[in-house]
Protein backbone atom coordinates (compact mmCIF):
# COMPACT_ATOMS: atom_id res chain seq x y z
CA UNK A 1 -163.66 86.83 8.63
CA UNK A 2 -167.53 87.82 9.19
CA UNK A 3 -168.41 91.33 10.16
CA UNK A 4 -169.22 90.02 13.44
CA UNK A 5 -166.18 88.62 14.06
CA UNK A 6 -163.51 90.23 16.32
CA UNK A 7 -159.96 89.40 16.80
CA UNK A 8 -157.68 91.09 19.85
CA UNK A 9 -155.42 93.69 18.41
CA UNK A 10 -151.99 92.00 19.67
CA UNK A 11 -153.14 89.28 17.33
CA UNK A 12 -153.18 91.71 14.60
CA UNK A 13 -150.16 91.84 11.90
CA UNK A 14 -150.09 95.21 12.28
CA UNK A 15 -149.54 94.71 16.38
CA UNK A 16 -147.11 92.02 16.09
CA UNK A 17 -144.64 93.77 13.49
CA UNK A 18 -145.08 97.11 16.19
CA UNK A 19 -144.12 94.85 19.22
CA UNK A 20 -140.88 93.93 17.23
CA UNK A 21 -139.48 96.96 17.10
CA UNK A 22 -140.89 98.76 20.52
CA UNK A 23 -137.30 99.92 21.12
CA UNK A 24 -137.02 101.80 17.72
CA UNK A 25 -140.53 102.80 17.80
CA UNK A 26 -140.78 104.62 21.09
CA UNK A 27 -137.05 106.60 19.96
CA UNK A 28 -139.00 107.43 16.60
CA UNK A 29 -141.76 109.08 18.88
CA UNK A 30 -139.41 110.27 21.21
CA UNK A 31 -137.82 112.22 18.48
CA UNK A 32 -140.98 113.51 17.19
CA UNK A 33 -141.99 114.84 20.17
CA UNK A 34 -138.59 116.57 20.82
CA UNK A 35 -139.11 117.95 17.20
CA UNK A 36 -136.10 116.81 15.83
CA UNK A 37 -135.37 115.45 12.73
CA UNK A 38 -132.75 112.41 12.81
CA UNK A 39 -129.82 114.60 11.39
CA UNK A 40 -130.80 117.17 13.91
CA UNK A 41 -130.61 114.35 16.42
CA UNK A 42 -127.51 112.61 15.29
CA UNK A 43 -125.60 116.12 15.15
CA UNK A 44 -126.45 116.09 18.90
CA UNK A 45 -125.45 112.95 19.52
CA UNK A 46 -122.35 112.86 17.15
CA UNK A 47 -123.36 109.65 15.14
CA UNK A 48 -124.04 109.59 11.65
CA UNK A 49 -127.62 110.46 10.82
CA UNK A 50 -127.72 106.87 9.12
CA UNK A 51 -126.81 105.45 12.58
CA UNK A 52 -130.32 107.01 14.41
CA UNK A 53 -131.89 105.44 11.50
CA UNK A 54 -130.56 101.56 12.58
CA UNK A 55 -131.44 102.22 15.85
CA UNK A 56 -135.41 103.58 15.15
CA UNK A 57 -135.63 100.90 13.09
CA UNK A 58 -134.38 97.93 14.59
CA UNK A 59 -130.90 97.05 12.61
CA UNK A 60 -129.07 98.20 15.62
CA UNK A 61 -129.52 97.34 19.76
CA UNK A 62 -129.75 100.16 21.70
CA UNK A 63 -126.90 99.90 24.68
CA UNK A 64 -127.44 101.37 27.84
CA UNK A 65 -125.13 103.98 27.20
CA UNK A 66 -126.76 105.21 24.05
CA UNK A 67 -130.14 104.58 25.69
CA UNK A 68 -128.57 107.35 28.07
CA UNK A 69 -127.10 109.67 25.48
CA UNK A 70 -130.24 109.47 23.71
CA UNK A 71 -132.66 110.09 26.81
CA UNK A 72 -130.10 112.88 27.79
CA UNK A 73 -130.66 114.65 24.26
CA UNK A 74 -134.10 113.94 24.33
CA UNK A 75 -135.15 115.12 27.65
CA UNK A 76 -136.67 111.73 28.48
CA UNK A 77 -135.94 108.60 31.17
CA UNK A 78 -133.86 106.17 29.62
CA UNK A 79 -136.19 103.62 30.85
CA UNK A 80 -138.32 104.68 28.74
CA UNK A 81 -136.56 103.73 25.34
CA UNK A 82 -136.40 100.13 26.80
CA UNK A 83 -139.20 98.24 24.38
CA UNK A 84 -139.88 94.58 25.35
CA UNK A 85 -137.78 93.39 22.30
CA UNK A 86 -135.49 94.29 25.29
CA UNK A 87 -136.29 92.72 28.28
């Protein structure tokens, strides 16, 4: 690619691999913000700290119900954990 060259940033890698995991990374940032780490978090929730780590990283679909039980934890909508990988 020239230096002049410019490509839209959904049709970066870095964009796409985001995009596949919006789910997992808006709880990641929804944790962060809460300042919790994900035993903290899992201790709240009473799931195994391993468990949180499926679901901010995609090996595990967030259900409505856990979308709720996190949101409730977290102080957030539970709309708001719903990433396009879910829709």
């Amino acid at each position: 690619m020239d230096v002049g060259d410019t490509i839209a940033v959904e049709e970066t890698e870095f964009w796409k691999q985001m995009n596949r995991n919006r789910t997992g990374n808006l709880l990641a940032g929804a944790c962060l913000k809460a300042g919790l780490m994900q035993g903290q978090l899992a201790k709240k929730l009473g799931i195994r700290r391993n468990m949180v780590n499926d679901y901010e990283r995609g090996c595990r679909s967030l259900s409505p119900a856990m979308a709720a039980r996190f949101s409730a934890v977290l102080q957030i909508k539970a709309s708001h954990l719903k990433g396009r990988d879910e829709e």
